[in-house]
PDB file of N, CA and C in Angstrom:
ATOM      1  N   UNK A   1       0.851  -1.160   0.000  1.00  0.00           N
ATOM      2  CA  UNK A   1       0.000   0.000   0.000  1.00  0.00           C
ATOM      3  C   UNK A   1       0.904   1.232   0.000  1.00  0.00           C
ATOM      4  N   UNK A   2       0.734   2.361  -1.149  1.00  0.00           N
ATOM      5  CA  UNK A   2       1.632   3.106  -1.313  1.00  0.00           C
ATOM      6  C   UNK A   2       0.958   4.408  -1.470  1.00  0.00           C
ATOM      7  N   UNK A   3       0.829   5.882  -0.204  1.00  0.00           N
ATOM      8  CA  UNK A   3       0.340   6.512   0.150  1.00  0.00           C
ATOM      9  C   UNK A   3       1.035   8.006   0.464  1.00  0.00           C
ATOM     10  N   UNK A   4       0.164   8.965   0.101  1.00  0.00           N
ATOM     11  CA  UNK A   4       1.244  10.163   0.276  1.00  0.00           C
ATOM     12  C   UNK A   4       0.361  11.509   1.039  1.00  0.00           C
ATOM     13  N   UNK A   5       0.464  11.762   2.165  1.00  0.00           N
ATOM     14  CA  UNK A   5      -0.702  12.453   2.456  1.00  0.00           C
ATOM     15  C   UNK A   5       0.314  13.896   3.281  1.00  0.00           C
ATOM     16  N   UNK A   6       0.074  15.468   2.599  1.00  0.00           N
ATOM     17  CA  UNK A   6       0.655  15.956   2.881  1.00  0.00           C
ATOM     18  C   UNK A   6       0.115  17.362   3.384  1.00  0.00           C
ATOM     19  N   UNK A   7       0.657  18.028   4.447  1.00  0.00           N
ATOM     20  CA  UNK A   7      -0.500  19.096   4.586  1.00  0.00           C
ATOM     21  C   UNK A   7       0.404  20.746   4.525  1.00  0.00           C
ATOM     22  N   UNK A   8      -0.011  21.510   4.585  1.00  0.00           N
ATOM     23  CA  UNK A   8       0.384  23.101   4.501  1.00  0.00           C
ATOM     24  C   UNK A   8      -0.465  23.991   4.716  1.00  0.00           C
ATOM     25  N   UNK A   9      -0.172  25.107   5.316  1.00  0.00           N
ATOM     26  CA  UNK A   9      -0.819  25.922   5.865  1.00  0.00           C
ATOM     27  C   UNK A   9      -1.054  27.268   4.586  1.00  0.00           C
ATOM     28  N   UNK A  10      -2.042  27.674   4.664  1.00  0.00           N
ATOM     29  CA  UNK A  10      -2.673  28.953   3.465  1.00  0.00           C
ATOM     30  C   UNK A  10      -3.520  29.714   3.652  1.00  0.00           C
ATOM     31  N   UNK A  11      -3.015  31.067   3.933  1.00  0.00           N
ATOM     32  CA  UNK A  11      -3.601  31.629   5.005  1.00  0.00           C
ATOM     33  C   UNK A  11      -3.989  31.411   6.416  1.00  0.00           C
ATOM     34  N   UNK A  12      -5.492  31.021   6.496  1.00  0.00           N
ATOM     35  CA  UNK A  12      -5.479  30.825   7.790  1.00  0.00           C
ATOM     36  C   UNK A  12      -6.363  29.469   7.703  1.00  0.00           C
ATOM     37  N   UNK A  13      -5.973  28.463   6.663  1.00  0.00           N
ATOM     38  CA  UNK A  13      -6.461  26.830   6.889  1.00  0.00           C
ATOM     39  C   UNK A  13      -5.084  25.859   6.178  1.00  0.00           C
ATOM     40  N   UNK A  14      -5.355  24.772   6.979  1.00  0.00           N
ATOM     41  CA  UNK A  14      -4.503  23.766   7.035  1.00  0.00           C
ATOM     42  C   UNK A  14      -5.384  23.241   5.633  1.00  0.00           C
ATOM     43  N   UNK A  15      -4.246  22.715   4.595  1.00  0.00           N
ATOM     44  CA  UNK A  15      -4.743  22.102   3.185  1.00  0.00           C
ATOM     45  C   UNK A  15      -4.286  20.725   3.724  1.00  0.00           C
ATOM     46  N   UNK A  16      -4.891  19.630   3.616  1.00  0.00           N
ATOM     47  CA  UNK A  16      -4.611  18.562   3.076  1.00  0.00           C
ATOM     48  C   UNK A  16      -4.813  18.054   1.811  1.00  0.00           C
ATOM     49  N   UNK A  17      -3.711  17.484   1.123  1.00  0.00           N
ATOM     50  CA  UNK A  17      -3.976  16.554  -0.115  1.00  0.00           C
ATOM     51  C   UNK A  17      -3.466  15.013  -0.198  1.00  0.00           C
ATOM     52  N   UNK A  18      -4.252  14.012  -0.630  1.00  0.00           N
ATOM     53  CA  UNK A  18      -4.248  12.624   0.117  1.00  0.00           C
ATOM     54  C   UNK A  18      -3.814  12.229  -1.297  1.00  0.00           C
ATOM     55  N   UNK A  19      -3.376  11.213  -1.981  1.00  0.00           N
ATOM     56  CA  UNK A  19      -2.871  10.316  -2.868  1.00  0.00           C
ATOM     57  C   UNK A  19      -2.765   9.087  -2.069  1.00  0.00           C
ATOM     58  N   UNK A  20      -3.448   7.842  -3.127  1.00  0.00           N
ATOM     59  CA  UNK A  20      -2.727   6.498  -3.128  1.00  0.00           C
ATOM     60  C   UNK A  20      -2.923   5.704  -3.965  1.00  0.00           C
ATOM     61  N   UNK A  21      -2.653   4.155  -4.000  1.00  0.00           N
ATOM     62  CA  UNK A  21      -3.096   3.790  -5.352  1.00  0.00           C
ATOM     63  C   UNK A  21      -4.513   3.233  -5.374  1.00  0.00           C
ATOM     64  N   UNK A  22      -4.694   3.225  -4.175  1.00  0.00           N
ATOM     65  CA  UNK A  22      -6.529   2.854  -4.656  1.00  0.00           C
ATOM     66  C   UNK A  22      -6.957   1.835  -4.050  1.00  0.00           C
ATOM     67  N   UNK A  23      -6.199   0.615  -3.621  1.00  0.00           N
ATOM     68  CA  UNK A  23      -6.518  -0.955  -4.033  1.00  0.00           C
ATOM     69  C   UNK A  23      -7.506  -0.741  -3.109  1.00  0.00           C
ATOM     70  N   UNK A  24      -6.851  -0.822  -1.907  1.00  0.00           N
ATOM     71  CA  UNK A  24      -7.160  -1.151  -0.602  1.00  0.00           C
ATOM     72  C   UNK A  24      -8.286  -0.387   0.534  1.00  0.00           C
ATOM     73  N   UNK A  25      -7.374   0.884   0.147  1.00  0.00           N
ATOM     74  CA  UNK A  25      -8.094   1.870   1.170  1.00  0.00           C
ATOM     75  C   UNK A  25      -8.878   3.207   0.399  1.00  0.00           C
ATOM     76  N   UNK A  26      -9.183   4.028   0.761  1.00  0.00           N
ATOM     77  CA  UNK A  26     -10.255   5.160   0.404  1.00  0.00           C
ATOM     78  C   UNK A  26      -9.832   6.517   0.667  1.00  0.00           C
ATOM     79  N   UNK A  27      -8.659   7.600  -0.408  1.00  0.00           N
ATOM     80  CA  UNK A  27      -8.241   8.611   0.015  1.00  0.00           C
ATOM     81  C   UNK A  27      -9.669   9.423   0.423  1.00  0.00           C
ATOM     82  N   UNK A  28     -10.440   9.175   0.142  1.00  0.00           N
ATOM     83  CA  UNK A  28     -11.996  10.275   0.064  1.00  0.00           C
ATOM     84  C   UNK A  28     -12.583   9.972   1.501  1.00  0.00           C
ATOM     85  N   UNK A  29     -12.255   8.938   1.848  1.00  0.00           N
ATOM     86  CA  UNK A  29     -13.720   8.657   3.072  1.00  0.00           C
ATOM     87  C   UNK A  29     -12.350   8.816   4.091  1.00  0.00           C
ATOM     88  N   UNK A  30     -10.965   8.633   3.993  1.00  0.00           N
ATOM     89  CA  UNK A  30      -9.991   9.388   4.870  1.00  0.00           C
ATOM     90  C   UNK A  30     -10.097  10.747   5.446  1.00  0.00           C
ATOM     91  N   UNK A  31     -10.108  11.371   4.262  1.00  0.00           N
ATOM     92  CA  UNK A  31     -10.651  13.042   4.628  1.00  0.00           C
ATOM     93  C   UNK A  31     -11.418  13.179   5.245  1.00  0.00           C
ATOM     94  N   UNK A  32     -12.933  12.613   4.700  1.00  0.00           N
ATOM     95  CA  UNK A  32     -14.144  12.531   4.802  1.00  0.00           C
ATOM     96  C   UNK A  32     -14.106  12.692   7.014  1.00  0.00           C
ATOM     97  N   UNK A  33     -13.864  11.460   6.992  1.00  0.00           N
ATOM     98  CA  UNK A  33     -13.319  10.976   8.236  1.00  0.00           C
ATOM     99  C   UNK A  33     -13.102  12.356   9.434  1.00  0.00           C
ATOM    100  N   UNK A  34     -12.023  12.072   9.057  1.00  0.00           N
ATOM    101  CA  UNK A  34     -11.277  13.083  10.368  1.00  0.00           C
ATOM    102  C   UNK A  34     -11.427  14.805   9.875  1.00  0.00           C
ATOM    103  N   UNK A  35     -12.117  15.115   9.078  1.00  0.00           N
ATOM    104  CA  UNK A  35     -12.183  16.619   8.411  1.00  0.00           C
ATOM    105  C   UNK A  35     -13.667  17.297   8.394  1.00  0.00           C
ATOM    106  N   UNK A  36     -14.001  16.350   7.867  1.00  0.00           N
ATOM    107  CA  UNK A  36     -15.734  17.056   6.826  1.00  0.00           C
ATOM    108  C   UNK A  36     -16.138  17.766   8.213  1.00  0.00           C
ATOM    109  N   UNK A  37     -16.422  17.479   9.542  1.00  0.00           N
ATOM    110  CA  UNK A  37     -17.024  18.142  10.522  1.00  0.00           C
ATOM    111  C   UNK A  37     -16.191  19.464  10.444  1.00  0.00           C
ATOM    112  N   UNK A  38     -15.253  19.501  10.203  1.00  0.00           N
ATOM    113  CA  UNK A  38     -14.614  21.038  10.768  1.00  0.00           C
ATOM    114  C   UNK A  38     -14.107  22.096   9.605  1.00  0.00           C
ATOM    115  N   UNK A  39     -14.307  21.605   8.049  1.00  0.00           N
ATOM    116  CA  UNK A  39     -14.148  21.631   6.873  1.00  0.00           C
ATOM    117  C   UNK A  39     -14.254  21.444   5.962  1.00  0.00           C
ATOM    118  N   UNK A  40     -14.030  21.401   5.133  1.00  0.00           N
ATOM    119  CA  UNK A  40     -14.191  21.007   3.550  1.00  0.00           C
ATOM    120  C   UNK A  40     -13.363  19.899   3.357  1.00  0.00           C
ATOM    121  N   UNK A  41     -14.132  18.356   2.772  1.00  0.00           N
ATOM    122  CA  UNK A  41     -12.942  17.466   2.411  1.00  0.00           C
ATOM    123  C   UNK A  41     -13.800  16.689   1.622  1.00  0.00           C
ATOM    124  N   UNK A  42     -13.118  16.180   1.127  1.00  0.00           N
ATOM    125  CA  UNK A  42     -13.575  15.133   0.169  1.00  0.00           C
ATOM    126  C   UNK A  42     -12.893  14.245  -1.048  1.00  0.00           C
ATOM    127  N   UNK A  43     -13.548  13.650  -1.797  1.00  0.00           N
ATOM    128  CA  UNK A  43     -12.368  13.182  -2.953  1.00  0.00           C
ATOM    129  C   UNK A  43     -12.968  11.709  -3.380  1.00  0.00           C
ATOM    130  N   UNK A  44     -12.119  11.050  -3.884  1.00  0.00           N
ATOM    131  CA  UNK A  44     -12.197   9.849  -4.741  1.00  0.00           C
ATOM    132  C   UNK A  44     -11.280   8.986  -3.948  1.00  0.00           C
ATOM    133  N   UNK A  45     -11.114   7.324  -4.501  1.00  0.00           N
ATOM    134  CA  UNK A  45     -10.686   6.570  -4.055  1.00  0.00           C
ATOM    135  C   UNK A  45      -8.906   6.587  -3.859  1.00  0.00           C
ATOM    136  N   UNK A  46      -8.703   7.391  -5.046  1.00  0.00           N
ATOM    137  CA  UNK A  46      -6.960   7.565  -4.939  1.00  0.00           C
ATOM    138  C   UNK A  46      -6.853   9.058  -4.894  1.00  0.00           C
ATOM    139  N   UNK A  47      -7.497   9.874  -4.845  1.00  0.00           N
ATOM    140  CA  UNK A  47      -6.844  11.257  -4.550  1.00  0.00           C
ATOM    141  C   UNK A  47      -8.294  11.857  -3.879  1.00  0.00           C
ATOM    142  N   UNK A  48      -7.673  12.746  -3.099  1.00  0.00           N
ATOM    143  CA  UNK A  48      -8.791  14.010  -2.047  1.00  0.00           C
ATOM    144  C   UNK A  48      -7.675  15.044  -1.333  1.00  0.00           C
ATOM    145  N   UNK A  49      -9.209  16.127  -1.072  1.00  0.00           N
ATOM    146  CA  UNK A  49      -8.019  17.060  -0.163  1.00  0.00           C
ATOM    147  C   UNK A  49      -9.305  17.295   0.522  1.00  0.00           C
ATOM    148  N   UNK A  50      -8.863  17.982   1.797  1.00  0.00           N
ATOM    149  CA  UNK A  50      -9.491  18.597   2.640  1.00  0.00           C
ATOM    150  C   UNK A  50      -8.835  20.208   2.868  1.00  0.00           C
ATOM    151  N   UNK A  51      -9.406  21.246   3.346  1.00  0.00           N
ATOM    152  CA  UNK A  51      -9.217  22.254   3.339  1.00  0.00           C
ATOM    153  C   UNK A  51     -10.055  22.623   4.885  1.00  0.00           C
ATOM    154  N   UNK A  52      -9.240  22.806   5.983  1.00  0.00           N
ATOM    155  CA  UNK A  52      -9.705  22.946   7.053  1.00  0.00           C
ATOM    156  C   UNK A  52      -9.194  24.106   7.619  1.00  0.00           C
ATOM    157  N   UNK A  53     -10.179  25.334   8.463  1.00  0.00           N
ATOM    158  CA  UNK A  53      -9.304  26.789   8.975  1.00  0.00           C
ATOM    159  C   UNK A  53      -8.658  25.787  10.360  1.00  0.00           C
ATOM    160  N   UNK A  54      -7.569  26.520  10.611  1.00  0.00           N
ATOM    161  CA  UNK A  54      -6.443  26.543  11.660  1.00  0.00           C
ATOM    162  C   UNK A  54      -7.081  26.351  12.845  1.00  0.00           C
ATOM    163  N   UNK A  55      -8.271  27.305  12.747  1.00  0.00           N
ATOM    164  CA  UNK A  55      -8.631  27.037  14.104  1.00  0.00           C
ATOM    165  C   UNK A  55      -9.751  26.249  14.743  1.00  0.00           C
ATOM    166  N   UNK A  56     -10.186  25.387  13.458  1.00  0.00           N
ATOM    167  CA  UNK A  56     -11.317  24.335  14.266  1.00  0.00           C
ATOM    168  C   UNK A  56     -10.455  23.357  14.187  1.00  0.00           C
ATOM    169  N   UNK A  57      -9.366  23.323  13.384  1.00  0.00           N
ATOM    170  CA  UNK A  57      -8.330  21.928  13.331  1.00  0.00           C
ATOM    171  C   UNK A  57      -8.068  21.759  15.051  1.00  0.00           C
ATOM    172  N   UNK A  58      -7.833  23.141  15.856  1.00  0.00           N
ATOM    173  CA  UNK A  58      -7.309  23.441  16.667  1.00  0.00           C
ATOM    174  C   UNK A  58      -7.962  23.120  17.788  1.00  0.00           C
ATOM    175  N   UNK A  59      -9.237  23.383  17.692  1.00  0.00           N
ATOM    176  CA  UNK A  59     -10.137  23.187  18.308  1.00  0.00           C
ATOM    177  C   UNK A  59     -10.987  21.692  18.763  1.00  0.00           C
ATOM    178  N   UNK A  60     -10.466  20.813  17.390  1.00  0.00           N
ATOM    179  CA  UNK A  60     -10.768  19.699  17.440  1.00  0.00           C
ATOM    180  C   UNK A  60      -9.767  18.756  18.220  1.00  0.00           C
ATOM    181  N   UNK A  61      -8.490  19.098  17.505  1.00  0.00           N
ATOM    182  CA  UNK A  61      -6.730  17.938  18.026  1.00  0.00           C
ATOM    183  C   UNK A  61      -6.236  18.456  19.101  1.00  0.00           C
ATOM    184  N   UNK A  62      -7.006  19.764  19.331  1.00  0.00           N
ATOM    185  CA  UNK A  62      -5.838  20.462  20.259  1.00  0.00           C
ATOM    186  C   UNK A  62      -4.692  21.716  19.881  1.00  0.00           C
ATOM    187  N   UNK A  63      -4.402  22.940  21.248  1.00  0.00           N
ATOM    188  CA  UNK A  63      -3.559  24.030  20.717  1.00  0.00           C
ATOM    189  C   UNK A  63      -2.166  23.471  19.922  1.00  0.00           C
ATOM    190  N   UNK A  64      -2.067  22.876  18.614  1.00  0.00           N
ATOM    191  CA  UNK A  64      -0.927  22.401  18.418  1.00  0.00           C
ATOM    192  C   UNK A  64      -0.099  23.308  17.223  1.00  0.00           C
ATOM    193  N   UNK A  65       1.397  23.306  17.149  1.00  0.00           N
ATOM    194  CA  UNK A  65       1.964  23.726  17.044  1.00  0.00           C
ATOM    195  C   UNK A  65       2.100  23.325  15.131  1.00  0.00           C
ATOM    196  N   UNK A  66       2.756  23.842  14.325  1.00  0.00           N
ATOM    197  CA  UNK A  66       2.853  23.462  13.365  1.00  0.00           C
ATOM    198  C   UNK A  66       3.643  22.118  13.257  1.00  0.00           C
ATOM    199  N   UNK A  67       4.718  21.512  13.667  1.00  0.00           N
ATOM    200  CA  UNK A  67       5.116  20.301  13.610  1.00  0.00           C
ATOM    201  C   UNK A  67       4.249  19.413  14.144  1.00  0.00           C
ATOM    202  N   UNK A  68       3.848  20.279  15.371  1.00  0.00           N
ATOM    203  CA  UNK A  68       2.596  18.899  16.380  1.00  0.00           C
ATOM    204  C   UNK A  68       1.515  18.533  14.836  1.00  0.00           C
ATOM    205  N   UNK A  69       1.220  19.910  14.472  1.00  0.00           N
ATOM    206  CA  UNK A  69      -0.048  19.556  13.545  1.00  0.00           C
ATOM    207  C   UNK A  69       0.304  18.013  12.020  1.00  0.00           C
ATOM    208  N   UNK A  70       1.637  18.400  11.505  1.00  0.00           N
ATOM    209  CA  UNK A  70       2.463  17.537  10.912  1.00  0.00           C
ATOM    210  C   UNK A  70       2.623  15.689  11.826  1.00  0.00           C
ATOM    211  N   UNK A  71       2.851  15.698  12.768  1.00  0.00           N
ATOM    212  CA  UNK A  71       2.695  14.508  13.674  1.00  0.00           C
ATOM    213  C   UNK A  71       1.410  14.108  13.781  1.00  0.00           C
ATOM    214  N   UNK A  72       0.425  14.992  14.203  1.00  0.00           N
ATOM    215  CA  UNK A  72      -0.882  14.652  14.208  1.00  0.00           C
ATOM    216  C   UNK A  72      -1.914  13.801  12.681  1.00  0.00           C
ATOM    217  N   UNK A  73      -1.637  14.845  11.769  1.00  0.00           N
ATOM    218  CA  UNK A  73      -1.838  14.307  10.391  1.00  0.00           C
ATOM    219  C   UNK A  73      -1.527  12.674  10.387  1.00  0.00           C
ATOM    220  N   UNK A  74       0.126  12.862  10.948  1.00  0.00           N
ATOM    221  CA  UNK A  74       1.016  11.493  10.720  1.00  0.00           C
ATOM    222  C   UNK A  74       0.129  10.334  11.009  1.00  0.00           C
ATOM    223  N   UNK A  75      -0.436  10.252  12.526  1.00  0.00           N
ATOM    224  CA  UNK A  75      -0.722   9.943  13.357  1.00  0.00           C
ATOM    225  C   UNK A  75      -2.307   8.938  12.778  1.00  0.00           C
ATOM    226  N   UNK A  76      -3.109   9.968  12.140  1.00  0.00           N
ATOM    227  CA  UNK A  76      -4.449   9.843  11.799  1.00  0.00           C
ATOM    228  C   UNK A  76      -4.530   8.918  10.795  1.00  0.00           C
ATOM    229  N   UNK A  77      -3.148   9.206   9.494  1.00  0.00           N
ATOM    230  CA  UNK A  77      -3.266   8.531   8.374  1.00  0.00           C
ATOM    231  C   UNK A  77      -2.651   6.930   9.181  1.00  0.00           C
ATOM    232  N   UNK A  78      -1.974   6.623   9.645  1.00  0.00           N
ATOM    233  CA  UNK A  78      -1.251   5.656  10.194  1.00  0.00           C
ATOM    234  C   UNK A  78      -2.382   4.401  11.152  1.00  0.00           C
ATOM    235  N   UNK A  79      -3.433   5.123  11.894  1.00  0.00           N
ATOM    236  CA  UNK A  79      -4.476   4.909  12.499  1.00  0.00           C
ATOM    237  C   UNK A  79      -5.107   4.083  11.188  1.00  0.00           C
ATOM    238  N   UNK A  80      -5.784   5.251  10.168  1.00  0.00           N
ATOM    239  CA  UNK A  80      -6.804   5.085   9.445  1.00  0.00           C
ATOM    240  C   UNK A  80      -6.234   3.834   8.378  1.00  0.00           C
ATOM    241  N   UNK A  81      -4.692   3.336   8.261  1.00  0.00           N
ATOM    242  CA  UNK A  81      -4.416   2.591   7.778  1.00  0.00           C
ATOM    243  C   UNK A  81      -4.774   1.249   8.026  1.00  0.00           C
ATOM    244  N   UNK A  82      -4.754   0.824   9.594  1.00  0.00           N
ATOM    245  CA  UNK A  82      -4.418  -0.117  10.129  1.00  0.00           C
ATOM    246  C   UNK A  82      -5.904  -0.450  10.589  1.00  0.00           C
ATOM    247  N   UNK A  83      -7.235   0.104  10.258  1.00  0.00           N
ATOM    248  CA  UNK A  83      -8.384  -0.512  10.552  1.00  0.00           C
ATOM    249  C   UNK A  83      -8.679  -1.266   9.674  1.00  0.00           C
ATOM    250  N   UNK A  84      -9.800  -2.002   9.941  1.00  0.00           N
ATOM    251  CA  UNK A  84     -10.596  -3.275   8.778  1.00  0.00           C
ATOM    252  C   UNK A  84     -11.047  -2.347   8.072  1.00  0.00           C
ATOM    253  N   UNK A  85     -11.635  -2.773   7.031  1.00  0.00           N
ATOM    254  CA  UNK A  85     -12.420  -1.635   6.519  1.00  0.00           C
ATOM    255  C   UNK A  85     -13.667  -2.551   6.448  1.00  0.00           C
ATOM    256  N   UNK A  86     -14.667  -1.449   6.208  1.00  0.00           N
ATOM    257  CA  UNK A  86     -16.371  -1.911   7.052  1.00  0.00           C
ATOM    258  C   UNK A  86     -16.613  -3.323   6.551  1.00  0.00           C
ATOM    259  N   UNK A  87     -17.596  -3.331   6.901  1.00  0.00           N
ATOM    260  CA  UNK A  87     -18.289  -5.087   6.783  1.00  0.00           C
ATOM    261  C   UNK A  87     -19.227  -4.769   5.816  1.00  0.00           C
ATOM    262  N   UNK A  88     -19.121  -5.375   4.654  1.00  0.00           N
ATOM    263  CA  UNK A  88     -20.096  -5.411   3.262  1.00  0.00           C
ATOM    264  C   UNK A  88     -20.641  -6.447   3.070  1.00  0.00           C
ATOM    265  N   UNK A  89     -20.864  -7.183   3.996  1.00  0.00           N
ATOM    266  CA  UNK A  89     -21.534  -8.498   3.556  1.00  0.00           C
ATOM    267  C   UNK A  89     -22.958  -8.119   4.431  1.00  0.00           C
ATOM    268  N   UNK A  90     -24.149  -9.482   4.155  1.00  0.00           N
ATOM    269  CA  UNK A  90     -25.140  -8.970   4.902  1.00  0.00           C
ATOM    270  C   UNK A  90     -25.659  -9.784   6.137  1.00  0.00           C
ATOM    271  N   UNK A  91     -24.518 -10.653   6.559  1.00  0.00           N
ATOM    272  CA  UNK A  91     -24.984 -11.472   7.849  1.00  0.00           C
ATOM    273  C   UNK A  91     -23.607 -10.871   8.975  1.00  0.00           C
ATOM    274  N   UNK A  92     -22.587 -10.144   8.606  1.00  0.00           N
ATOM    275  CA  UNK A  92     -21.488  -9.616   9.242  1.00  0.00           C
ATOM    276  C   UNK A  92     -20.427 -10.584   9.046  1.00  0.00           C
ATOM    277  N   UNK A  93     -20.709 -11.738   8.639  1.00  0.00           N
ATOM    278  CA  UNK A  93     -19.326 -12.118   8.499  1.00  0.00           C
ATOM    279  C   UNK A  93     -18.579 -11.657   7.377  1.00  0.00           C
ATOM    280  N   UNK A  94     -17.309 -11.765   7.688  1.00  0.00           N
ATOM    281  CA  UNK A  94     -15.965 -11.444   6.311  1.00  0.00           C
ATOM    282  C   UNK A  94     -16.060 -12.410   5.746  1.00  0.00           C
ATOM    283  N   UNK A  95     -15.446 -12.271   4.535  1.00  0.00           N
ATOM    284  CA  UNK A  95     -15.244 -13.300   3.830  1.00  0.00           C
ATOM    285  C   UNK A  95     -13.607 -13.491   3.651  1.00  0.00           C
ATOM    286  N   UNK A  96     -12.897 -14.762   3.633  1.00  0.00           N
ATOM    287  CA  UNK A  96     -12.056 -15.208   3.870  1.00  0.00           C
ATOM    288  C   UNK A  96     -10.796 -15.122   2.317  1.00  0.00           C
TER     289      UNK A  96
END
């Protein structure tokens, strides 16, 4: 799984832009995820961005610092990697 999720500050909101190759996971419902409440995010299966102001980011993770905010990002994508992803079947079991 090969993923690139990078953020910068512009004006007064934190940009995220998400890339990956698709297979596995969901750059769109990533954003979606940890953003849409406090911003603008969205996207497709291999690319999204979110566009969030500074200060509900702030408000949400905490007073953090620009590197903290860089760790934090880190932190979320690394999380959001390592879950199952939902259950699509219709009795709950996975399929093997």
């Amino acid at each position: 799984m090969k993923w690139t999720v990078i953020g910068g500050i512009v004006n007064d909101a934190l940009v995220i832009s998400v890339r990956n190759l698709g297979y596995t996971k969901n750059a769109g419902e990533f954003v979606r995820r940890f953003f849409a409440d406090i911003g603008s995010a969205g996207g497709h299966r291999a690319m999204a961005k979110a566009v969030v102001p500074i200060r509900a980011f702030r408000e949400k993770y905490g007073d953090l610092t620009a590197d903290e905010m860089s760790a934090k990002l880190q932190a979320l994508a690394t999380s959001s990697w390592r879950t199952r992803p939902p259950d699509t079947t219709r009795n709950g079991s996975r399929p093997e």
